[in-house]
C-alpha atoms as a PDB file:
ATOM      1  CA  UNK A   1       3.558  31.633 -28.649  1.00  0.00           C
ATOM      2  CA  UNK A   2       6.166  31.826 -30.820  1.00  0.00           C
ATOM      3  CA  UNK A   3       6.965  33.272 -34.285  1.00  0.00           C
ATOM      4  CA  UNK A   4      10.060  33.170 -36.528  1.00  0.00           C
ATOM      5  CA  UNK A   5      10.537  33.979 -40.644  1.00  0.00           C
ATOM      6  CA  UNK A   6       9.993  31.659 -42.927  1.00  0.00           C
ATOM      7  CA  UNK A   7      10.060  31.009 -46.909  1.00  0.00           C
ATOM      8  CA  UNK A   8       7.738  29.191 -49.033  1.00  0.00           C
ATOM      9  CA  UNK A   9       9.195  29.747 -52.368  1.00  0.00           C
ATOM     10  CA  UNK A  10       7.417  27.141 -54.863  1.00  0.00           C
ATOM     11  CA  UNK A  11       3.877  25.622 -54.808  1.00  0.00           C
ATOM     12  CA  UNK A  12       5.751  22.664 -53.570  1.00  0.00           C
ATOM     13  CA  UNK A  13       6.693  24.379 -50.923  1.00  0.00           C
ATOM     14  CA  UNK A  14       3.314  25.892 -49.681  1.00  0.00           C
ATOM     15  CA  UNK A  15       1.495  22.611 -50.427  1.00  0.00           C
ATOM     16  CA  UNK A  16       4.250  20.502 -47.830  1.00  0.00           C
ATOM     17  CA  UNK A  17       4.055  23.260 -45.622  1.00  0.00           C
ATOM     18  CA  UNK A  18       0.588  23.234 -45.292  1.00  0.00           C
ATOM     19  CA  UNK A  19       0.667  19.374 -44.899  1.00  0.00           C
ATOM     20  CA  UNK A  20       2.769  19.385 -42.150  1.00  0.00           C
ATOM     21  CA  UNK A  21       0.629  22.176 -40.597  1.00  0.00           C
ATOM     22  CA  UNK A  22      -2.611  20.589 -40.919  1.00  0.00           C
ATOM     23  CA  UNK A  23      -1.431  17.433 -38.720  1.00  0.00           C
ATOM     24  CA  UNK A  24      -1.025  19.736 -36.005  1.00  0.00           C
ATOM     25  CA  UNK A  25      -3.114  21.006 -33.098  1.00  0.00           C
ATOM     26  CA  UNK A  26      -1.327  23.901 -33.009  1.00  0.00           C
ATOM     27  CA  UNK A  27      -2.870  27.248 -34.539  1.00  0.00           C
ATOM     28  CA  UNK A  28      -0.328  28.624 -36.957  1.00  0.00           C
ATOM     29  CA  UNK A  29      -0.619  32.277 -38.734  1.00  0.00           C
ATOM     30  CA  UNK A  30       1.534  33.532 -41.355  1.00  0.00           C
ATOM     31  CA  UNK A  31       1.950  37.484 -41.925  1.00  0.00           C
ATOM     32  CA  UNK A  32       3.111  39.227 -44.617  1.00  0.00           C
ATOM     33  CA  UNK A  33       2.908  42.976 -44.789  1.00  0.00           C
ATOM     34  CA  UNK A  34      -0.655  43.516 -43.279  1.00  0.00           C
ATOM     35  CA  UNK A  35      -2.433  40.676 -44.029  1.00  0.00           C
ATOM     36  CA  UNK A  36      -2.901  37.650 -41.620  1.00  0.00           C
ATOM     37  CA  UNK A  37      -3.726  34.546 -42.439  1.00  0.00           C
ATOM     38  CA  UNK A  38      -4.079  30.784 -41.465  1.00  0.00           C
ATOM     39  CA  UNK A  39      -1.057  28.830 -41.835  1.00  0.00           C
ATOM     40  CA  UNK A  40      -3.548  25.832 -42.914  1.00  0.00           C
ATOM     41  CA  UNK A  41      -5.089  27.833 -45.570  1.00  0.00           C
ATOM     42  CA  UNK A  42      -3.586  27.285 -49.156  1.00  0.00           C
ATOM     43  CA  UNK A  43      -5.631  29.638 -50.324  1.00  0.00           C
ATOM     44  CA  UNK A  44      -4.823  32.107 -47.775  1.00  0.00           C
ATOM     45  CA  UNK A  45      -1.021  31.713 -48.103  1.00  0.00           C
ATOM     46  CA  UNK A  46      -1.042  32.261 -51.918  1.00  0.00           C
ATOM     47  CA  UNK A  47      -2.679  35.633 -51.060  1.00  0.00           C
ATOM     48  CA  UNK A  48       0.323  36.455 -49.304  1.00  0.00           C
ATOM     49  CA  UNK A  49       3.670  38.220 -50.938  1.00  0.00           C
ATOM     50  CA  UNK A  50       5.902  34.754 -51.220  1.00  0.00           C
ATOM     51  CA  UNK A  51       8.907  36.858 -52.746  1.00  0.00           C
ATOM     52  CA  UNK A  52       9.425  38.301 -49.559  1.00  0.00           C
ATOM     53  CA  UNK A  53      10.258  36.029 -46.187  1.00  0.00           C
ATOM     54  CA  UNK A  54       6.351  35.639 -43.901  1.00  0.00           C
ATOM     55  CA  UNK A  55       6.509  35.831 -40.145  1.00  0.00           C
ATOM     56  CA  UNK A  56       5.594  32.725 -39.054  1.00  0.00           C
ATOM     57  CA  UNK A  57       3.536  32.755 -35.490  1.00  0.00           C
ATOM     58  CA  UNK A  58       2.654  29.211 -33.259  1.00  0.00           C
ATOM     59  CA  UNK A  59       0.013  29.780 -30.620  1.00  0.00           C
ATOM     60  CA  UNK A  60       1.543  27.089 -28.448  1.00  0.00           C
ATOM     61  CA  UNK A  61       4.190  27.044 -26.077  1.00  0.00           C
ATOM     62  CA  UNK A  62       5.229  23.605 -27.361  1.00  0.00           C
ATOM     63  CA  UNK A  63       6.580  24.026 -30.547  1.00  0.00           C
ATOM     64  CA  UNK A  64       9.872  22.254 -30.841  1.00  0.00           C
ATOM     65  CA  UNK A  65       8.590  19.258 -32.736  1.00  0.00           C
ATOM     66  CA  UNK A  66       6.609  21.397 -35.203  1.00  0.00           C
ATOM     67  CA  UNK A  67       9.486  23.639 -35.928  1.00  0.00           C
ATOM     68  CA  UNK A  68      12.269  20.968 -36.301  1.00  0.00           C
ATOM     69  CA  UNK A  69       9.584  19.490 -39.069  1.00  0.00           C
ATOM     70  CA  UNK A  70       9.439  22.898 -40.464  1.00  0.00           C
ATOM     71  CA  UNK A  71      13.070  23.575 -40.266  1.00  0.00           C
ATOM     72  CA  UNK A  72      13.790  24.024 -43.978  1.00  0.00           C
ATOM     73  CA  UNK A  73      11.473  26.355 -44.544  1.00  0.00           C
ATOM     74  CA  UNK A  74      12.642  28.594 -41.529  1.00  0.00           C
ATOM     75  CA  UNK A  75      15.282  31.578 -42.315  1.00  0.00           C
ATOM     76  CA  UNK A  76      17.997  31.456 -40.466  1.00  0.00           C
ATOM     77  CA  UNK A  77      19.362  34.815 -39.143  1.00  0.00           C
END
């Protein structure tokens, strides 16, 4: 498992993030706050608070080739 921050600050954004989700296998959730939802979820991420960055989690312990496909969406601290 592994989680990092991320930003989805357009509907562009959230609708290629969620495409490059989807062709995954691996189970992504995206917090905000206290609400949890699935990364694959459009619906579910415009629920969210997208002003503010969303803690990305990856139930997998391979997750290098998702997150380099990801990588401009990730914050970098």
């Amino acid at each position: 498992m592994k989680s990092t921050k991320i930003r989805l600050s357009t509907i562009a954004d959230v609708r290629d993030f969620v495409n490059i989700v989807s062709q995954s296998e691996i189970d992504i959730d995206l917090a905000s706050g206290r609400y949890l939802v699935d990364g694959k979820s459009i619906m579910g991420i415009f629920s969210l608070d997208l002003m503010s960055p969303i803690t990305m989690t990856a139930h997998s312990d391979n997750t290098d080739e998702l997150f380099a496909k990801l990588d401009r969406f990730i914050i970098k601290e």
